[in-house]
N, C-alpha and C. Protein backbone atom coordinates (compact mmCIF):
# COMPACT_ATOMS: atom_id res chain seq x y z
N UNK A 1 -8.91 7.77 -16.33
CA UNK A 1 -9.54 7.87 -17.64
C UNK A 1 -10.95 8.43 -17.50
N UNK A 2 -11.08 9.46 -18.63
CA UNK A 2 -12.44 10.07 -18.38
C UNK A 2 -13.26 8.78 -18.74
N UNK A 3 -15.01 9.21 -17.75
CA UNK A 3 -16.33 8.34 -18.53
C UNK A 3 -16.28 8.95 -19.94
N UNK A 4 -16.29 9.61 -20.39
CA UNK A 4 -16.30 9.62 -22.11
C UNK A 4 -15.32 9.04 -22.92
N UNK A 5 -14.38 9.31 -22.35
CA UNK A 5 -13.30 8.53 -23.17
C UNK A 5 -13.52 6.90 -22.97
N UNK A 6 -13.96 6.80 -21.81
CA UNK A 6 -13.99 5.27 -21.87
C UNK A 6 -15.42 4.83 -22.48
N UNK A 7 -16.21 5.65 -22.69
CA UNK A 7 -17.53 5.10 -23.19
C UNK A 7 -17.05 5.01 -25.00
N UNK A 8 -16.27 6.01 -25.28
CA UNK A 8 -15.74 6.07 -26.79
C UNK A 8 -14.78 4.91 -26.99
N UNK A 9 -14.13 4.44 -26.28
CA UNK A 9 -13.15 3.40 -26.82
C UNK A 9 -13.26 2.02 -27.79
N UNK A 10 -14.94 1.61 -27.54
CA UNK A 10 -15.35 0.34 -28.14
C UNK A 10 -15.05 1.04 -29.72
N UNK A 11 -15.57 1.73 -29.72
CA UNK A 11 -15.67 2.66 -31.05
C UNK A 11 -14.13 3.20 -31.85
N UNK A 12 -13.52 3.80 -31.60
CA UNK A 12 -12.22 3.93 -31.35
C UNK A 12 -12.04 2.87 -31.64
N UNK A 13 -11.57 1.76 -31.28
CA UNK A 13 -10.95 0.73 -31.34
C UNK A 13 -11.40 -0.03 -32.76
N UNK A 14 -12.52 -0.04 -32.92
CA UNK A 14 -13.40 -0.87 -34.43
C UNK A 14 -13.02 -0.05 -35.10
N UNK A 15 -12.45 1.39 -35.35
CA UNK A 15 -12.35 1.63 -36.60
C UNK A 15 -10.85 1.45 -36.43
N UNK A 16 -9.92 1.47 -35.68
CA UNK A 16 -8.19 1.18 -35.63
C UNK A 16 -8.03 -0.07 -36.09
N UNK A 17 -9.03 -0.63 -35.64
CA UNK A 17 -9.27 -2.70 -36.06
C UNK A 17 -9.15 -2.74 -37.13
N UNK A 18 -10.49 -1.69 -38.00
CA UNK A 18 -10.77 -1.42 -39.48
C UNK A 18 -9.47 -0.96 -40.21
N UNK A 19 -8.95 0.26 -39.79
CA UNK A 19 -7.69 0.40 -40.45
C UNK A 19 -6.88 -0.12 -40.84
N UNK A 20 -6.29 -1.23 -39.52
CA UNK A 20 -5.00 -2.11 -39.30
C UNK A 20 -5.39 -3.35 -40.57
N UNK A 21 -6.66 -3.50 -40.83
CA UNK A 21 -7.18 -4.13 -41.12
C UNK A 21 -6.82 -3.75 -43.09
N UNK A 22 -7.44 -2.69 -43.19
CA UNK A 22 -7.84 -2.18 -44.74
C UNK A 22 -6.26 -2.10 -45.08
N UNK A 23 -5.08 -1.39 -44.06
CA UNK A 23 -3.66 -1.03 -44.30
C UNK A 23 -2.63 -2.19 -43.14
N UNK A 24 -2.84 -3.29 -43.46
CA UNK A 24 -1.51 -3.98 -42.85
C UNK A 24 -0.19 -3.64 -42.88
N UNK A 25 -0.02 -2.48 -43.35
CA UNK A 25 1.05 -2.14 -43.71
C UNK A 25 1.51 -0.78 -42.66
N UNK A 26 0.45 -0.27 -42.58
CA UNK A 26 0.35 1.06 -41.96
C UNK A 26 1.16 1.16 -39.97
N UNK A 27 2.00 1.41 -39.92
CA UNK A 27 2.85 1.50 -38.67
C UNK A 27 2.17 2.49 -37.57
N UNK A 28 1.88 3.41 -37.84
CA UNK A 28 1.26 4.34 -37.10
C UNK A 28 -0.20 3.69 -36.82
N UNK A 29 -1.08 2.76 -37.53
CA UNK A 29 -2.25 2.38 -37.44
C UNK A 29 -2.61 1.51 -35.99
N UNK A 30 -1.38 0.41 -36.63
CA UNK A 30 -0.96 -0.77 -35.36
C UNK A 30 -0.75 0.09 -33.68
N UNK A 31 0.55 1.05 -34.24
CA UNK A 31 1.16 1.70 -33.09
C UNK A 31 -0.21 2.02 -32.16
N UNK A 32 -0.98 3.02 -32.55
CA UNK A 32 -1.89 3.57 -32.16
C UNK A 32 -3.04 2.86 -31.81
N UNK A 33 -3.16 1.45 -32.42
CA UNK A 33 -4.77 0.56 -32.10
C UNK A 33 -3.36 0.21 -30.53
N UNK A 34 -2.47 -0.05 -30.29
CA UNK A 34 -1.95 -0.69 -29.33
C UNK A 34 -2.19 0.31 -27.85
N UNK A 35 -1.68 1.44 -28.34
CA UNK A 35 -2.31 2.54 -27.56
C UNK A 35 -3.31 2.98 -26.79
N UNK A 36 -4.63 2.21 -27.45
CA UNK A 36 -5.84 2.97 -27.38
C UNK A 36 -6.24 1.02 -26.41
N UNK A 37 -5.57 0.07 -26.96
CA UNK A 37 -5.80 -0.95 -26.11
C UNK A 37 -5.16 -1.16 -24.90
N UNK A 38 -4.19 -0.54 -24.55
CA UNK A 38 -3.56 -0.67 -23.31
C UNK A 38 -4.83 0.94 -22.50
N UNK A 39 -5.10 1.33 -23.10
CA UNK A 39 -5.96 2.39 -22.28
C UNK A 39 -7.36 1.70 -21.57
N UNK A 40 -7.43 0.63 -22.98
CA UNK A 40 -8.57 -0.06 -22.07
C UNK A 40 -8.61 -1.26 -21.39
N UNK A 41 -7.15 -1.67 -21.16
CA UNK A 41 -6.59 -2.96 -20.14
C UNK A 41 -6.78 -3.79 -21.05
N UNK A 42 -6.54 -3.95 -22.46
CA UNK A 42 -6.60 -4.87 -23.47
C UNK A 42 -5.13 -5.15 -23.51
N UNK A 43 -4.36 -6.25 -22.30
CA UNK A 43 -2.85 -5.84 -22.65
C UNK A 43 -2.55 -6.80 -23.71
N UNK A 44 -2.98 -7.91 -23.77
CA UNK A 44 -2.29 -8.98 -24.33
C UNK A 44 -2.32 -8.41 -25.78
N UNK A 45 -3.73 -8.13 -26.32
CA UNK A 45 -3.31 -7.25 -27.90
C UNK A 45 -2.99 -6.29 -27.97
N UNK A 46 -3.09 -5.46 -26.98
CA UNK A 46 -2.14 -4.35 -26.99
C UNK A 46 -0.27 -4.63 -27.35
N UNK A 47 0.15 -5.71 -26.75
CA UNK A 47 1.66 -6.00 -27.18
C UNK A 47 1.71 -6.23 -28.32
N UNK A 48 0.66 -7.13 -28.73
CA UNK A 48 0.50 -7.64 -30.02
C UNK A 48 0.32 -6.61 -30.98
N UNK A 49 -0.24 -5.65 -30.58
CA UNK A 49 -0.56 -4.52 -31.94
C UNK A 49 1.37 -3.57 -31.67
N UNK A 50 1.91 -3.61 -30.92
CA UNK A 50 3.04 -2.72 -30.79
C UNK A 50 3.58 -3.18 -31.61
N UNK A 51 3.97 -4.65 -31.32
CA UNK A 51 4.98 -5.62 -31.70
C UNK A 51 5.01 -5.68 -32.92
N UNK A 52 3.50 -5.84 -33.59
CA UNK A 52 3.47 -5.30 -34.75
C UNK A 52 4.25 -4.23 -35.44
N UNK A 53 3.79 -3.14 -35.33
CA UNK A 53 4.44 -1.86 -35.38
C UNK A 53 6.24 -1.69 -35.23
N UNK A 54 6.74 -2.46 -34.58
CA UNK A 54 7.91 -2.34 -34.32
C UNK A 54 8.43 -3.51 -35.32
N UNK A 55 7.96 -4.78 -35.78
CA UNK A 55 8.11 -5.29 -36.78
C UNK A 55 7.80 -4.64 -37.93
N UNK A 56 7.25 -3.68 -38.58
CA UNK A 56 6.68 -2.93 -39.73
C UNK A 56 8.33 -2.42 -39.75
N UNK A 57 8.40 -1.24 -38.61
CA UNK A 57 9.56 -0.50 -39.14
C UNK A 57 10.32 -0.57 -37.73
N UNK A 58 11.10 -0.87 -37.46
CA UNK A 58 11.98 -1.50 -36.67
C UNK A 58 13.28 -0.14 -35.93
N UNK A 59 12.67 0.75 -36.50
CA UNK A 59 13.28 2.49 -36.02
C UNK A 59 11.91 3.19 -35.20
N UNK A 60 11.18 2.22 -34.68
CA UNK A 60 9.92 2.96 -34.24
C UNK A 60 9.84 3.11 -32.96
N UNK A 61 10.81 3.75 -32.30
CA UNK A 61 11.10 4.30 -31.23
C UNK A 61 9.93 3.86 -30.14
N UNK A 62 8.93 5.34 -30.26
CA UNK A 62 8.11 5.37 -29.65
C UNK A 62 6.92 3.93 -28.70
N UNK A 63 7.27 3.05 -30.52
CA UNK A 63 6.03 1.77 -30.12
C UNK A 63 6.86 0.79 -29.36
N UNK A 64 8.21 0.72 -29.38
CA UNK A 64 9.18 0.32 -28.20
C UNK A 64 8.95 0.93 -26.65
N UNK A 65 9.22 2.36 -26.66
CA UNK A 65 9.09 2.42 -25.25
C UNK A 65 7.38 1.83 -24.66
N UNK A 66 6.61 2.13 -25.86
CA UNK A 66 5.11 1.85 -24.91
C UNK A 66 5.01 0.40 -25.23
N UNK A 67 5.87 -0.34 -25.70
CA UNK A 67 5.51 -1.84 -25.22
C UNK A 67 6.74 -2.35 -23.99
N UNK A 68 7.95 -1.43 -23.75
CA UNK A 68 8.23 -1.74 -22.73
C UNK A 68 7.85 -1.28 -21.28
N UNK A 69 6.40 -0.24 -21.21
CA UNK A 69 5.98 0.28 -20.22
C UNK A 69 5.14 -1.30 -19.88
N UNK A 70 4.47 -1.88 -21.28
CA UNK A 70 3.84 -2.92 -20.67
C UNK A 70 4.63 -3.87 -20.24
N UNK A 71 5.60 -4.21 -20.61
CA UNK A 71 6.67 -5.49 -20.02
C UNK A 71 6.84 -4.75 -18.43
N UNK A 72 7.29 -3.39 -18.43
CA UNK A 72 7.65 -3.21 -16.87
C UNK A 72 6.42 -3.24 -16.22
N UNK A 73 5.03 -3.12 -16.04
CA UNK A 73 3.92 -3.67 -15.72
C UNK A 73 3.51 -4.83 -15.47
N UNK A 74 4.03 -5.26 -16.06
CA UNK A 74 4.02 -7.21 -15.65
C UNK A 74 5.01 -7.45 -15.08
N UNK A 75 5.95 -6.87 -14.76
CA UNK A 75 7.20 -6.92 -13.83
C UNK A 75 8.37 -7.70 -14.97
N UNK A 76 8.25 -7.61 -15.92
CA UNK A 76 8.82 -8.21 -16.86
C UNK A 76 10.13 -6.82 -17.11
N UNK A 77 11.02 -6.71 -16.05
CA UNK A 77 12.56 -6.17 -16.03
C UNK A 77 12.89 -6.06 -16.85
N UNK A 78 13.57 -6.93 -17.48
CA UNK A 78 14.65 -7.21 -18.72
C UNK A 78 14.09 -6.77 -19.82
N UNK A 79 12.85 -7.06 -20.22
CA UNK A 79 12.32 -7.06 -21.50
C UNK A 79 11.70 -5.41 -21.33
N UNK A 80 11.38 -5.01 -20.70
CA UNK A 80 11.26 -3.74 -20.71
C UNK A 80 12.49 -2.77 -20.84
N UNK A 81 13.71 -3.43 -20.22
CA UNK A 81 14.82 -2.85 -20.44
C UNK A 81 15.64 -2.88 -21.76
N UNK A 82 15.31 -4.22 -22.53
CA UNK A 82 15.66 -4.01 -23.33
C UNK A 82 15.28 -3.24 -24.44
N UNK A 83 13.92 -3.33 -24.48
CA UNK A 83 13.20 -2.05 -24.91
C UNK A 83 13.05 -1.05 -25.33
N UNK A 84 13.43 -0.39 -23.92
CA UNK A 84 13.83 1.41 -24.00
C UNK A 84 15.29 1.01 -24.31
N UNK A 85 16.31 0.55 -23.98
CA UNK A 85 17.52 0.56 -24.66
C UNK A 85 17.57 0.55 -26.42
N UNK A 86 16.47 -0.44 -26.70
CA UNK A 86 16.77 -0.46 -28.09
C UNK A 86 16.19 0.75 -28.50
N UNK A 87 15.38 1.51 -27.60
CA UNK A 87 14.63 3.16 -28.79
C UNK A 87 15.85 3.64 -27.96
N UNK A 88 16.60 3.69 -27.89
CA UNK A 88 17.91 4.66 -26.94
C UNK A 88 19.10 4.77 -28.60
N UNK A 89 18.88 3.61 -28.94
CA UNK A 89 19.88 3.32 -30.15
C UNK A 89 19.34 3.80 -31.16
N UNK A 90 17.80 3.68 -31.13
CA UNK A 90 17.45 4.62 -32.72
C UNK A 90 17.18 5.84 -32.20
N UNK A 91 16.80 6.57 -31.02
CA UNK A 91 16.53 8.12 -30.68
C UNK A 91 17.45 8.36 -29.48
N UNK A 92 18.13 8.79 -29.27
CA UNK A 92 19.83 8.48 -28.20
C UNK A 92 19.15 9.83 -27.22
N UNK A 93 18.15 10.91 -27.82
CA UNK A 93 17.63 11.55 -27.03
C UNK A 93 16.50 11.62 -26.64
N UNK A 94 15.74 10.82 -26.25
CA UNK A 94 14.78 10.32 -25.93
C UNK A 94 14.44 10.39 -24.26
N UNK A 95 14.24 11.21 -23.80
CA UNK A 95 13.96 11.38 -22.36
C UNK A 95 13.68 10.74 -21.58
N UNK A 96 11.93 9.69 -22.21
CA UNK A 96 11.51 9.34 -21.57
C UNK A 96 12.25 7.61 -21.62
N UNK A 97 12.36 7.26 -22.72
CA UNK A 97 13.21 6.01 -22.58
C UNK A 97 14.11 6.55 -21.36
N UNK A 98 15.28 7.42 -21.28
CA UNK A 98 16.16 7.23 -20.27
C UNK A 98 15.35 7.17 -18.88
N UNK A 99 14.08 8.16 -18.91
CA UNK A 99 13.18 7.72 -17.51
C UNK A 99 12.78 6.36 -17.38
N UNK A 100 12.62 6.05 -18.13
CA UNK A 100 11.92 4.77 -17.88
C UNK A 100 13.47 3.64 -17.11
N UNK A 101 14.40 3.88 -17.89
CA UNK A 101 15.41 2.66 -17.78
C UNK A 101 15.80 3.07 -16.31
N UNK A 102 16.03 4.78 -16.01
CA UNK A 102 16.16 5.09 -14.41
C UNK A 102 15.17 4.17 -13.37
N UNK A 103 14.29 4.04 -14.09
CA UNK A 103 12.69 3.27 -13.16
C UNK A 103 13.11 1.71 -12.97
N UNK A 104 13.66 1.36 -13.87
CA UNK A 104 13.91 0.10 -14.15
C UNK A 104 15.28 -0.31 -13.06
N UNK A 105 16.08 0.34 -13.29
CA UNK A 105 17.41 0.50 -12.69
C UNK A 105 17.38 0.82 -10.97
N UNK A 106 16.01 2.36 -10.44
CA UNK A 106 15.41 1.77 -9.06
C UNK A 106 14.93 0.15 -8.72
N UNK A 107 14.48 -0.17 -9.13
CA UNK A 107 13.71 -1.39 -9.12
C UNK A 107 14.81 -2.26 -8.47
N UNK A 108 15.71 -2.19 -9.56
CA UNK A 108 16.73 -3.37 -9.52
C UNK A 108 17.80 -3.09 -8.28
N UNK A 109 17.32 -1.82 -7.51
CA UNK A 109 17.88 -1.55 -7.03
C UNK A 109 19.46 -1.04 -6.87
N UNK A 110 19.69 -0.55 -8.44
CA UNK A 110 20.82 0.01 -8.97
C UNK A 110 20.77 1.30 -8.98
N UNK A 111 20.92 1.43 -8.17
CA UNK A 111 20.84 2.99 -7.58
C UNK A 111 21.79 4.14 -8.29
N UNK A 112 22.65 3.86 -8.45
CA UNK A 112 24.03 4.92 -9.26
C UNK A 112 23.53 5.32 -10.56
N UNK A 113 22.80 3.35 -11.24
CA UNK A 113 22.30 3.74 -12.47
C UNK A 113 21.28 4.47 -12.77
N UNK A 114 20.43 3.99 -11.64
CA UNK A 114 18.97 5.06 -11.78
C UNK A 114 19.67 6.55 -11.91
N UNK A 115 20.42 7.19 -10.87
CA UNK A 115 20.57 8.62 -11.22
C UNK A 115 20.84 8.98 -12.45
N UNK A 116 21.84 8.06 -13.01
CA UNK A 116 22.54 8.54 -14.12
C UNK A 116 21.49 8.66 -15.16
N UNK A 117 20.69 7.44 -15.04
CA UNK A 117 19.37 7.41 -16.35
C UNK A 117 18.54 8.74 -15.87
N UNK A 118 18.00 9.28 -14.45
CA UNK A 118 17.18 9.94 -14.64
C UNK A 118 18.09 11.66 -15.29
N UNK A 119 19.14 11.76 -14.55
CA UNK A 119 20.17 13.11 -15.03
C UNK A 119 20.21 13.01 -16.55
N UNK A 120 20.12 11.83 -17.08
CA UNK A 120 20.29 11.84 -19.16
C UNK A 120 18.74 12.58 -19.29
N UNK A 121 17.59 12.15 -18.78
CA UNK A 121 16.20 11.93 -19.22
C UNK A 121 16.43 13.74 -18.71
N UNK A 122 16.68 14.30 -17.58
CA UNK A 122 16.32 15.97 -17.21
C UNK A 122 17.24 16.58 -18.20
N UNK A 123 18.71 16.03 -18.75
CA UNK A 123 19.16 16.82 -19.79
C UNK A 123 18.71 16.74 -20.95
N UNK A 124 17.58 15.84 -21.49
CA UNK A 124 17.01 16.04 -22.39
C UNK A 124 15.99 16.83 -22.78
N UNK A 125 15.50 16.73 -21.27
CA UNK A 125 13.90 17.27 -21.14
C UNK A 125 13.90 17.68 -19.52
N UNK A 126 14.29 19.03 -19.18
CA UNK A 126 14.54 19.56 -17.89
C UNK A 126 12.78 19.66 -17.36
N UNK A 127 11.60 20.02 -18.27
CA UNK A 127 10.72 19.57 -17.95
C UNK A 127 9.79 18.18 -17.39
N UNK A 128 10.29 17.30 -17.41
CA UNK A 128 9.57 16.05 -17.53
C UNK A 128 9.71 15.70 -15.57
N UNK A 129 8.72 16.18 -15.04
CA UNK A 129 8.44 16.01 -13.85
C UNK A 129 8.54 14.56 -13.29
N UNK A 130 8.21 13.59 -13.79
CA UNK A 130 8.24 12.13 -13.57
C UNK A 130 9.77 12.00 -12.67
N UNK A 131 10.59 12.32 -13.96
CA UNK A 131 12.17 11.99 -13.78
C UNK A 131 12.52 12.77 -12.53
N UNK A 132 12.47 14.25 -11.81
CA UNK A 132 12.76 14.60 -11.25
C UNK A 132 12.02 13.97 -9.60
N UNK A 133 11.13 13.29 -9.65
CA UNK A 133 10.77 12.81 -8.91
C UNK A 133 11.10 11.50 -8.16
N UNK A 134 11.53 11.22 -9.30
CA UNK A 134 11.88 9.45 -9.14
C UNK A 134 13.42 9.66 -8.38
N UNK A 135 14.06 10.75 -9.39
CA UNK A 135 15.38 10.81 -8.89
C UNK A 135 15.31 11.67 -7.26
N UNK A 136 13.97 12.52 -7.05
CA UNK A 136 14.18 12.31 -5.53
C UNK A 136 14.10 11.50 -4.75
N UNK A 137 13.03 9.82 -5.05
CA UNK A 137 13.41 8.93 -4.59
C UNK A 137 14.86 8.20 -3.99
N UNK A 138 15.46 8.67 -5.38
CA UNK A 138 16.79 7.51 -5.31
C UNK A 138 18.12 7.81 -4.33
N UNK A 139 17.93 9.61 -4.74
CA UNK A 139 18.92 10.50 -3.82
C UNK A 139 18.41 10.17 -2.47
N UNK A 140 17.03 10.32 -1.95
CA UNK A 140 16.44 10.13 -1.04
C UNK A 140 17.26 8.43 -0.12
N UNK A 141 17.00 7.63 -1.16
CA UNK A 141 17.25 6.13 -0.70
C UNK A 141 18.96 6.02 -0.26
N UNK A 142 19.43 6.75 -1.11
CA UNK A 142 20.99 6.81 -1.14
C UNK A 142 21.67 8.17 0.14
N UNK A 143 20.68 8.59 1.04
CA UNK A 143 21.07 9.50 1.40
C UNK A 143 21.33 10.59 1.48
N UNK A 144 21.37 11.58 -0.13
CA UNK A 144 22.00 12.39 -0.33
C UNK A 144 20.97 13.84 -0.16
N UNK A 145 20.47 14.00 0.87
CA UNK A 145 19.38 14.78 1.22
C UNK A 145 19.53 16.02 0.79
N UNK A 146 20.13 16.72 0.43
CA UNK A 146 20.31 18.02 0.14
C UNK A 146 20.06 18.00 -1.74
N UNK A 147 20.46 17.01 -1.84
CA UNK A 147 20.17 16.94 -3.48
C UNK A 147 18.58 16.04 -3.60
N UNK A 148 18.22 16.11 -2.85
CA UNK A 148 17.20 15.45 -3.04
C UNK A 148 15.75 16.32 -2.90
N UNK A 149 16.33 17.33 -1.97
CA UNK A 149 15.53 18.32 -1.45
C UNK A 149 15.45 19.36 -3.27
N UNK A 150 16.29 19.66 -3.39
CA UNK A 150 16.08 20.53 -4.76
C UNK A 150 15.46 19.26 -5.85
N UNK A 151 15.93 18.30 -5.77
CA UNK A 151 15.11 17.57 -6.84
C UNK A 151 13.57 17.43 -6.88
N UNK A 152 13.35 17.28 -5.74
CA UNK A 152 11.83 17.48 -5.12
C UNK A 152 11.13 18.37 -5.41
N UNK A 153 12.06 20.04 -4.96
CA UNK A 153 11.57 20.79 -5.21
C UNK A 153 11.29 21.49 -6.84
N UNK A 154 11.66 20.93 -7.93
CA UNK A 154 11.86 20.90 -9.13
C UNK A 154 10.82 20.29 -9.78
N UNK A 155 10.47 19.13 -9.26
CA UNK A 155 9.42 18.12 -9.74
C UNK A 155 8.02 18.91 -8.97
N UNK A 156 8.25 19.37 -7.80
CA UNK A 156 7.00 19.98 -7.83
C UNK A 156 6.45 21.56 -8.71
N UNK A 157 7.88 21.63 -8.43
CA UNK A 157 7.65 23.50 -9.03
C UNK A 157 6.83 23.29 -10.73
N UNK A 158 7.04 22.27 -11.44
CA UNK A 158 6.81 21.30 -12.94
C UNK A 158 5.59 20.77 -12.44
N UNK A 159 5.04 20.24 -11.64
CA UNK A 159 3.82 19.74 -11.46
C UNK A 159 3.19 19.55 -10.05
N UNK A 160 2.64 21.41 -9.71
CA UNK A 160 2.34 21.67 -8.11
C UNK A 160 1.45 20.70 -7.49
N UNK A 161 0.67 20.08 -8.39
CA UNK A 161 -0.61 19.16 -7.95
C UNK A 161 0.00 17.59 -7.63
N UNK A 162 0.61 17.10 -7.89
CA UNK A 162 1.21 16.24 -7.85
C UNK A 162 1.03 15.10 -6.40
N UNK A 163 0.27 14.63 -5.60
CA UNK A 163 0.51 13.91 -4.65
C UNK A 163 1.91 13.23 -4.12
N UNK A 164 2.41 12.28 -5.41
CA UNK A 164 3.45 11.89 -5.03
C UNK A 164 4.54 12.87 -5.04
N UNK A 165 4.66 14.02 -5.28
CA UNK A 165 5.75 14.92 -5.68
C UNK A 165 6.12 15.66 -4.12
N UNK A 166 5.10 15.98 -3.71
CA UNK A 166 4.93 16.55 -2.11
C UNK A 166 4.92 15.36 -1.10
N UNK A 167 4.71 14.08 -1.36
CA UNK A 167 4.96 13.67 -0.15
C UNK A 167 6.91 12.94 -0.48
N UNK A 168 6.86 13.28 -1.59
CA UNK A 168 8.56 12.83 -2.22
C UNK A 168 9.33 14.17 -0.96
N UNK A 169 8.61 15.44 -1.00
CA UNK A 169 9.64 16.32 -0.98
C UNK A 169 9.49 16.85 0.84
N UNK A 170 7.81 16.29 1.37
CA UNK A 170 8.10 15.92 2.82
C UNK A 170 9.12 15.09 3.23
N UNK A 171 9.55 13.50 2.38
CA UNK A 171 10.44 12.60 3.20
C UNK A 171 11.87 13.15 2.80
N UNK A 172 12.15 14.29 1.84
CA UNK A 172 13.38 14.80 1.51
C UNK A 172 14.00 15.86 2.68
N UNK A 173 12.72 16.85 3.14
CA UNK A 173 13.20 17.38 3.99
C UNK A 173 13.21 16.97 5.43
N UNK A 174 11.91 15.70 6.06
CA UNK A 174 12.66 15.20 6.98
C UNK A 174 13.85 14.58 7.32
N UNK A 175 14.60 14.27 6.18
CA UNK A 175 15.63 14.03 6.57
C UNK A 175 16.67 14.48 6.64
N UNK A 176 16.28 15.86 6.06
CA UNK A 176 17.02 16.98 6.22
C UNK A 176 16.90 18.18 7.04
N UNK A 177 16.17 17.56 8.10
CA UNK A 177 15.37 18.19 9.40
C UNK A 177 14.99 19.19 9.32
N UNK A 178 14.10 19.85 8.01
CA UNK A 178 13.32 20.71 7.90
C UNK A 178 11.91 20.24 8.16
N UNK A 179 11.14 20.03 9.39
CA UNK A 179 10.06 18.74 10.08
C UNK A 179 8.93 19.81 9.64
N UNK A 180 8.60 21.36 10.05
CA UNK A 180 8.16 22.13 9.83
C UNK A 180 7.26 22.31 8.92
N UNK A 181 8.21 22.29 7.49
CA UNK A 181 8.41 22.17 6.05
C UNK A 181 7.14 20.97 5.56
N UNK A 182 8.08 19.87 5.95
CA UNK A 182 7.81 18.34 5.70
C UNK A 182 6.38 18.17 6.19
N UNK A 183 5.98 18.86 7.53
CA UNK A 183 4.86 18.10 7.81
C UNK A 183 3.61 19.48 6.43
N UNK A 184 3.79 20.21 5.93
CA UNK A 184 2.93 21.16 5.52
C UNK A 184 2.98 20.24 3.93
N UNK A 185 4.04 19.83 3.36
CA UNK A 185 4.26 18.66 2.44
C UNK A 185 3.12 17.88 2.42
N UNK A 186 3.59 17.17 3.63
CA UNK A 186 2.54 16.00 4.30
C UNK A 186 1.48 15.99 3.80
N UNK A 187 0.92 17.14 4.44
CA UNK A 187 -0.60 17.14 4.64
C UNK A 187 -1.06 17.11 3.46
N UNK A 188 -0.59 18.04 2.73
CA UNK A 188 -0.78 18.45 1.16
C UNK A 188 -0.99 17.44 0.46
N UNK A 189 -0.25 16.37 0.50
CA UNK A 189 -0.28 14.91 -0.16
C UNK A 189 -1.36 13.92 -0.02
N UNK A 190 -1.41 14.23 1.26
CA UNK A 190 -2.87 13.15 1.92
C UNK A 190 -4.06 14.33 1.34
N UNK A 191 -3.81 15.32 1.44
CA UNK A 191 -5.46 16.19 0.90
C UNK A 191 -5.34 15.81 -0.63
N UNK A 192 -4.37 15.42 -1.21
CA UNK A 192 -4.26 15.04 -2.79
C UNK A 192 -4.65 13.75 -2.87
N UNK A 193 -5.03 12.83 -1.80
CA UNK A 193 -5.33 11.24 -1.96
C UNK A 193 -4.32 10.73 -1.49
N UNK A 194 -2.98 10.89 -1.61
CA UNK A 194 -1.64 10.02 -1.19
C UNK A 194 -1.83 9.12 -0.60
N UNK A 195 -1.51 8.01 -0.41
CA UNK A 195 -1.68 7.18 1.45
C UNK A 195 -0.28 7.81 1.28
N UNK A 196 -0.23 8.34 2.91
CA UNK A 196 1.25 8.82 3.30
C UNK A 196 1.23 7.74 4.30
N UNK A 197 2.66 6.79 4.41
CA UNK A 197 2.91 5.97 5.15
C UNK A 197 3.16 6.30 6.68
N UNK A 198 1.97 5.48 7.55
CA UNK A 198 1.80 5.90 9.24
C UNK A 198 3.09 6.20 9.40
N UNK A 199 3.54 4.96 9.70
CA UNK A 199 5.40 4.92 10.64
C UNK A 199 5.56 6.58 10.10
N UNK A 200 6.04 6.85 8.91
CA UNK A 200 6.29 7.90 8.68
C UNK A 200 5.64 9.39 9.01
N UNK A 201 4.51 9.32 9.16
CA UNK A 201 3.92 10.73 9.99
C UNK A 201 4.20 10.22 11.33
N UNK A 202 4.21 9.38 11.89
CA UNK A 202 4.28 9.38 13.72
C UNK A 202 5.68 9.91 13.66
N UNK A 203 6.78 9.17 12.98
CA UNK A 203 8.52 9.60 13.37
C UNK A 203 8.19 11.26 12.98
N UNK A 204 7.59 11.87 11.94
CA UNK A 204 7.59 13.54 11.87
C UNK A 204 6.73 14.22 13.32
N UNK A 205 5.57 13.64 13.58
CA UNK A 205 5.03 13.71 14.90
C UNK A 205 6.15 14.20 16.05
N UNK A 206 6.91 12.54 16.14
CA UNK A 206 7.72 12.85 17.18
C UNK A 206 8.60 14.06 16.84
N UNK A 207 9.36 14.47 15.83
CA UNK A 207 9.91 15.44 15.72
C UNK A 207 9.63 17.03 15.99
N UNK A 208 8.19 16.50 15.99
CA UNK A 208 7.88 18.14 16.13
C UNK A 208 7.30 18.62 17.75
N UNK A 209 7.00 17.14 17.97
CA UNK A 209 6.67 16.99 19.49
C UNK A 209 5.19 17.34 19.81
C-alpha cells in the first residue's frame, strides 16, 4: 500500500462512515467502507461492513467473495468456502470466486479439486495470472511437470514481474530437468525479493554441478 494512500484512509473512511451512516440502505456504501477497512487491517469491521452489504442485497456477489478472502485469512476454510460458493450461485462466472475456491481446495489439500476450480477461473478469465500460478503449484505437487511447465509459463508471460511466478516456473522446470532454465528463474525471483527455499537451490546446485 502506497504512503499516500495510507495517509488518505483516516479520511476515506469518515466520509464511507458518513455515508453508511446518512444511507443505511445504500449496498455499495457498506460494500466499499468494508473494502477500504480491510486495506487498513480494520478486519473485524471490515466483515461487519460486508456482512452488511450482503444482508442489504443478498445477490451481492462481489461483497461475498471479499468477505470470504477475509475468512480464508483467518484460516477460517469452510466459511470462506462457503462464500465464494454462494457468489458461484448468483455469478456462475465469476473467475475469481472459482480462484479463490481452487486456493481453498490446495489448502485442503484436494488437489483434483484445486485444478478443476483453477481450469473454471482460466476459462472464465484466461487472463487472471493468480490462477495460472496456483495451478502451477498444484500440477507441480501432483507431478504433472510438463503441464505445469506451460502453466508457469502463462502466469508469467500475464505478469513478467511476478516473484512468485518465476520461482513457480524454476521448481516446474527442475523437475522437468530443464536445471539451466530453472536456475536463470531462480535468480530472477530472489532479485524480485522471493525467499527461494535453500534445500531447493543446493538440490539445483547439485544438478548443475
Amino acid at each position: 500500500m502506497s504512503e499516500q494512500l495510507q495517509e488518505d484512509l483516516p479520511q476515506v473512511i469518515a466520509e464511507l462512515e458518513k455515508k453508511c451512516k446518512e444511507h443505511p440502505q445504500s449496498i455499495m456504501a457498506f460494500h466499499h467502507l468494508g473494502l477500504v477497512y480491510m486495506k487498513a487491517g480494520r478486519v473485524a469491521e471490515a466483515i461487519k461492513a460486508l456482512e452488511k452489504a450482503i444482508e442489504l442485497d443478498d445477490l451481492s456477489s462481489e461483497s461475498m467473495i471479499n468477505l470470504g478472502a477475509i475468512h480464508f485469512g483467518q484460516g477460517n476454510l469452510e466459511k470462506a468456502k462457503e462464500l465464494n460458493e454462494r457468489a458461484l450461485a448468483v455469478n456462475p462466472e465469476s473467475a475469481q470466486a472459482h480462484a479463490n475456491l481452487g486456493l481453498i481446495w490446495q489448502q485442503q489439500s484436494e488437489f483434483d479439486k484445486a485444478i478443476a476450480a483453477y481450469e473454471k477461473a482460466i476459462k472464465q478469465d484466461p487472463k487472471l495470472a493468480s490462477a495460472w500460478m496456483n495451478l502451477t503449484s498444484v500440477l507441480t505437487m501432483k507431478g504433472e511437470d510438463a503441464r505445469a511447465v506451460i502453466a508457469a509459463r502463462k502466469g508469467l508471460e500475464l505478469d513478467p514481474d511476478s516473484p512468485l511466478g518465476h520461482n513457480n516456473l524454476a521448481v516446474a522446470l527442475y523437475f522437468s530437468e530443464q536445471y539451466a532454465e530453472a536456475k536463470i528463474h531462480m535468480e530472477k525471483a530472489r532479485e524480485l525479493g522471493y525467499s527461494v527455499d535453500h534445500n531447493f537451490v543446493a538440490r539445483l546446485q547439485e544438478k548443475l554441478g
